[in-house]
Protein backbone atom coordinates (compact mmCIF):
# COMPACT_ATOMS: atom_id res chain seq x y z
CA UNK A 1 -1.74 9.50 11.30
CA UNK A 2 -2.62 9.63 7.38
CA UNK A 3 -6.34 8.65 6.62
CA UNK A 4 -6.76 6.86 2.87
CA UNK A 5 -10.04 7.93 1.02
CA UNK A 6 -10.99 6.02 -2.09
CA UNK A 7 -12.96 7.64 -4.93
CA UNK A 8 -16.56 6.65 -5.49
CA UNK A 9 -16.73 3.28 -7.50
CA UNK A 10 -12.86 3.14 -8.49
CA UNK A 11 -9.66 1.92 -6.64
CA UNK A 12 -8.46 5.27 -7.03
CA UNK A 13 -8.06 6.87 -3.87
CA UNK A 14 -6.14 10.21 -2.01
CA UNK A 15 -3.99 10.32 1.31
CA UNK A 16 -4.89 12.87 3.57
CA UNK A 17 -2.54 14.23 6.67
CA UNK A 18 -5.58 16.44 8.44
CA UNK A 19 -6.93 18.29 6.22
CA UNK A 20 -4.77 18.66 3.80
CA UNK A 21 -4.33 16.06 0.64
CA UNK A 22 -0.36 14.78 0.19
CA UNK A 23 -0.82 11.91 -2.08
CA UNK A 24 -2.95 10.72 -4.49
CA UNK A 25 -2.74 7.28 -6.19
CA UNK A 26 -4.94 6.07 -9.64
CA UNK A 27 -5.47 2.58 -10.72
CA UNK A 28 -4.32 2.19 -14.03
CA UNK A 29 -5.60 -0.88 -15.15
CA UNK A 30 -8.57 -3.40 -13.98
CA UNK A 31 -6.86 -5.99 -14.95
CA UNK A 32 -3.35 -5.43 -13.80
CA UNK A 33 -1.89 -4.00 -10.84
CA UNK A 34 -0.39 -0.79 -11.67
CA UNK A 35 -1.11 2.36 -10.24
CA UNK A 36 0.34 5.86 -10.86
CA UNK A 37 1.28 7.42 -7.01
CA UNK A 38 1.67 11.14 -6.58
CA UNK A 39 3.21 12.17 -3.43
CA UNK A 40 3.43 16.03 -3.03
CA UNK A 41 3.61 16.39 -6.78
CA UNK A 42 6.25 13.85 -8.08
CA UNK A 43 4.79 10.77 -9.82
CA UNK A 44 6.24 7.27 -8.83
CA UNK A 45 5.04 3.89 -10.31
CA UNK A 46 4.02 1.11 -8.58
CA UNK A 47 3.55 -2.15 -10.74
CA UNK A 48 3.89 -5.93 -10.55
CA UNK A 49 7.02 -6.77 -11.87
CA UNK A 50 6.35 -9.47 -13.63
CA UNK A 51 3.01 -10.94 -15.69
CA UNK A 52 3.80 -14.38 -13.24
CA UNK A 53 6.09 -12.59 -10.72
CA UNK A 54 4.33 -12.05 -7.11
CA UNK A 55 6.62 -9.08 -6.74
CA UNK A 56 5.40 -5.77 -6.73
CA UNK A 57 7.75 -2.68 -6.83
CA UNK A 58 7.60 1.27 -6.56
CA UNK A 59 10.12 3.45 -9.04
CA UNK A 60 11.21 6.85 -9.51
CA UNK A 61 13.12 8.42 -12.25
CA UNK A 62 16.20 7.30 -9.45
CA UNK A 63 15.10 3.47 -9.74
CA UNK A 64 13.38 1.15 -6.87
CA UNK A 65 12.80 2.32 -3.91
CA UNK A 66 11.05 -0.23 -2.75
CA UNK A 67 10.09 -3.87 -3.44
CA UNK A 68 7.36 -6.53 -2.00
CA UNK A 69 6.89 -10.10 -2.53
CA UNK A 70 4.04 -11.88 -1.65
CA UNK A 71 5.44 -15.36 -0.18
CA UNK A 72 2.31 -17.46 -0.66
CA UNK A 73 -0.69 -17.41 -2.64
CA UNK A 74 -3.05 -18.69 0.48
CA UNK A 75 -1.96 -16.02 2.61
CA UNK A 76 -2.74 -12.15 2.77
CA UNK A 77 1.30 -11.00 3.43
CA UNK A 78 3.41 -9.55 1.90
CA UNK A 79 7.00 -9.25 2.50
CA UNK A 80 8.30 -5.86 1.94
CA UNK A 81 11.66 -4.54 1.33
CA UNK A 82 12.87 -0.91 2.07
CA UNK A 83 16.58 0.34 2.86
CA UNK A 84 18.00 -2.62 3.21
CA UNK A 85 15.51 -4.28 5.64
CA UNK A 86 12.32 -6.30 5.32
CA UNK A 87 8.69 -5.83 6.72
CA UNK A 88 5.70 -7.71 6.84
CA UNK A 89 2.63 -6.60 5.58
CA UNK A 90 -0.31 -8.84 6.61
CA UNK A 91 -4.10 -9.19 7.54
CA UNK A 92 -4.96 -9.17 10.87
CA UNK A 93 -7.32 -12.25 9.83
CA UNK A 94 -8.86 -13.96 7.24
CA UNK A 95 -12.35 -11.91 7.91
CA UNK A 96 -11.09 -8.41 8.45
CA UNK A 97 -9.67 -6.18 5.62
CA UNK A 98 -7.23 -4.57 8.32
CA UNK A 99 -3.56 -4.92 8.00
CA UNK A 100 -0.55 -4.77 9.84
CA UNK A 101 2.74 -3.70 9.15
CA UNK A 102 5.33 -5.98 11.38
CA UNK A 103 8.97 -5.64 12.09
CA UNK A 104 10.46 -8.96 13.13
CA UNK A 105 7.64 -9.66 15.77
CA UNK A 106 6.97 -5.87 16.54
CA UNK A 107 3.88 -3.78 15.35
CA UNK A 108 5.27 -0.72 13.76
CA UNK A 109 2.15 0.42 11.89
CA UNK A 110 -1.68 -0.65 10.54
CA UNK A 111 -3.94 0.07 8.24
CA UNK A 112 -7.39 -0.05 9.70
CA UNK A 113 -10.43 0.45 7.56
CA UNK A 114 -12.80 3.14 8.97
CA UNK A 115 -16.37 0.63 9.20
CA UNK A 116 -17.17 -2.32 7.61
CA UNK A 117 -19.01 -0.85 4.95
CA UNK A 118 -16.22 2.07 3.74
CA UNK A 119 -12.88 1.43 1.94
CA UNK A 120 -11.77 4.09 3.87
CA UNK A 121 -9.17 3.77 6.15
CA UNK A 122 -6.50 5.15 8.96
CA UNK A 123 -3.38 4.93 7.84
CA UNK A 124 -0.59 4.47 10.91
CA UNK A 125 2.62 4.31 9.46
CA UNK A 126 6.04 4.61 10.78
CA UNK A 127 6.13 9.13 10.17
CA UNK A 128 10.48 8.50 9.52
CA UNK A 129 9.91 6.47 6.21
CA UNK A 130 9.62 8.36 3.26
CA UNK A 131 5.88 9.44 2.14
CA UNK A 132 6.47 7.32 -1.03
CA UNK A 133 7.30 4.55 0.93
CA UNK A 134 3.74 4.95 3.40
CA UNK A 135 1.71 5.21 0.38
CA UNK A 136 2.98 2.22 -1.42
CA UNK A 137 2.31 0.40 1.31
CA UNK A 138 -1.23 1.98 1.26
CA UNK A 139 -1.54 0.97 -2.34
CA UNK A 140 -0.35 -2.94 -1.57
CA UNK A 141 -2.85 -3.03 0.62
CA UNK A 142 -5.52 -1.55 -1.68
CA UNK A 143 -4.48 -4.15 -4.40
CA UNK A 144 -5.01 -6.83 -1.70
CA UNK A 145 -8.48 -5.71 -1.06
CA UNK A 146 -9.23 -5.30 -4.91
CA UNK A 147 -7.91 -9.16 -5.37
CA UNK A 148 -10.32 -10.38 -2.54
C-alpha cells in the first residue's frame, strides 16, 4: 500500500511506500494539466494531449506508456489504457473524492483520501504494474480533484 502526501497549498505531492519516499510528482502549470513525475529518480511527463483533447498521457524518453481518456464530461471516469488493456478509473460517488480503479466489473485498486479535510490519501494499487504506471494514476486522480 503507497500513501500520497500533497505539499502544503500546491498540487504537488510525494508517494510514500512506509517510510520511505519513491515518487514525487510537481504541478507544472495552474492552468494546464501537466505535471513532471519522478519515480525512483527518472522523470516521466504526464500531460493532456491535446488543448481540446480529454486524453491525458504519461511519456518517457521510450514514448507512452500509458494513456487515459475521460469518456464524458458529466462523469468523474476515466478510461485508462496500459499494456494493451483498459481500466476504469472512477469516483466512488458524486460526494466523495475516493476513487476506484476497475477491471471489467472487478475492483483491482482505490484511492481513498485519508479524512475529509486532508488531500492525503492511501494509495492501493495493483503492486505488478509498473511504479510509473501507480503514480500516474495517482496524478489523474489528483487532476480530478484539482478540476472539482
Amino acid at each position: 500500500m503507497l500513501q500520497m502526501i500533497p505539499q502544503a497549498f500546491s498540487w504537488t505531492f510525494s508517494v510514500m511506500d512506509g517510510a520511505e519516499p519513491v515518487a514525487h510528482a510537481m504541478d507544472r502549470s495552474w492552468w494546464s494539466d501537466r505535471g513532471a513525475l519522478t519515480v525512483q529518480g527518472v522523470t516521466y511527463t504526464a500531460r493532456r494531449e491535446g488543448v481540446i483533447s480529454g486524453a491525458y498521457v504519461l511519456e518517457s524518453t521510450a514514448g507512452v506508456l500509458a494513456r487515459a481518456t475521460k469518456p464524458s464530461a458529466f462523469r468523474r471516469a476515466l478510461i485508462v489504457e496500459h499494456s494493451g488493456r483498459q481500466y476504469t478509473l472512477r469516483a466512488v460517488s458524486a460526494l466523495r473524492r475516493e476513487f476506484v480503479l476497475l477491471d471489467g466489473a472487478a475492483r483491482i485498486g482505490s484511492l481513498s483520501p485519508e479524512g475529509f479535510f486532508t488531500r492525503r490519501a492511501a494509495v492501493d494499487l495493483p503492486p505488478a504494474w509498473p511504479l510509473a504506471v501507480r503514480v500516474f494514476i495517482v496524478w489523474l486522480a489528483v487532476m480530478l480533484w484539482k478540476h472539482e
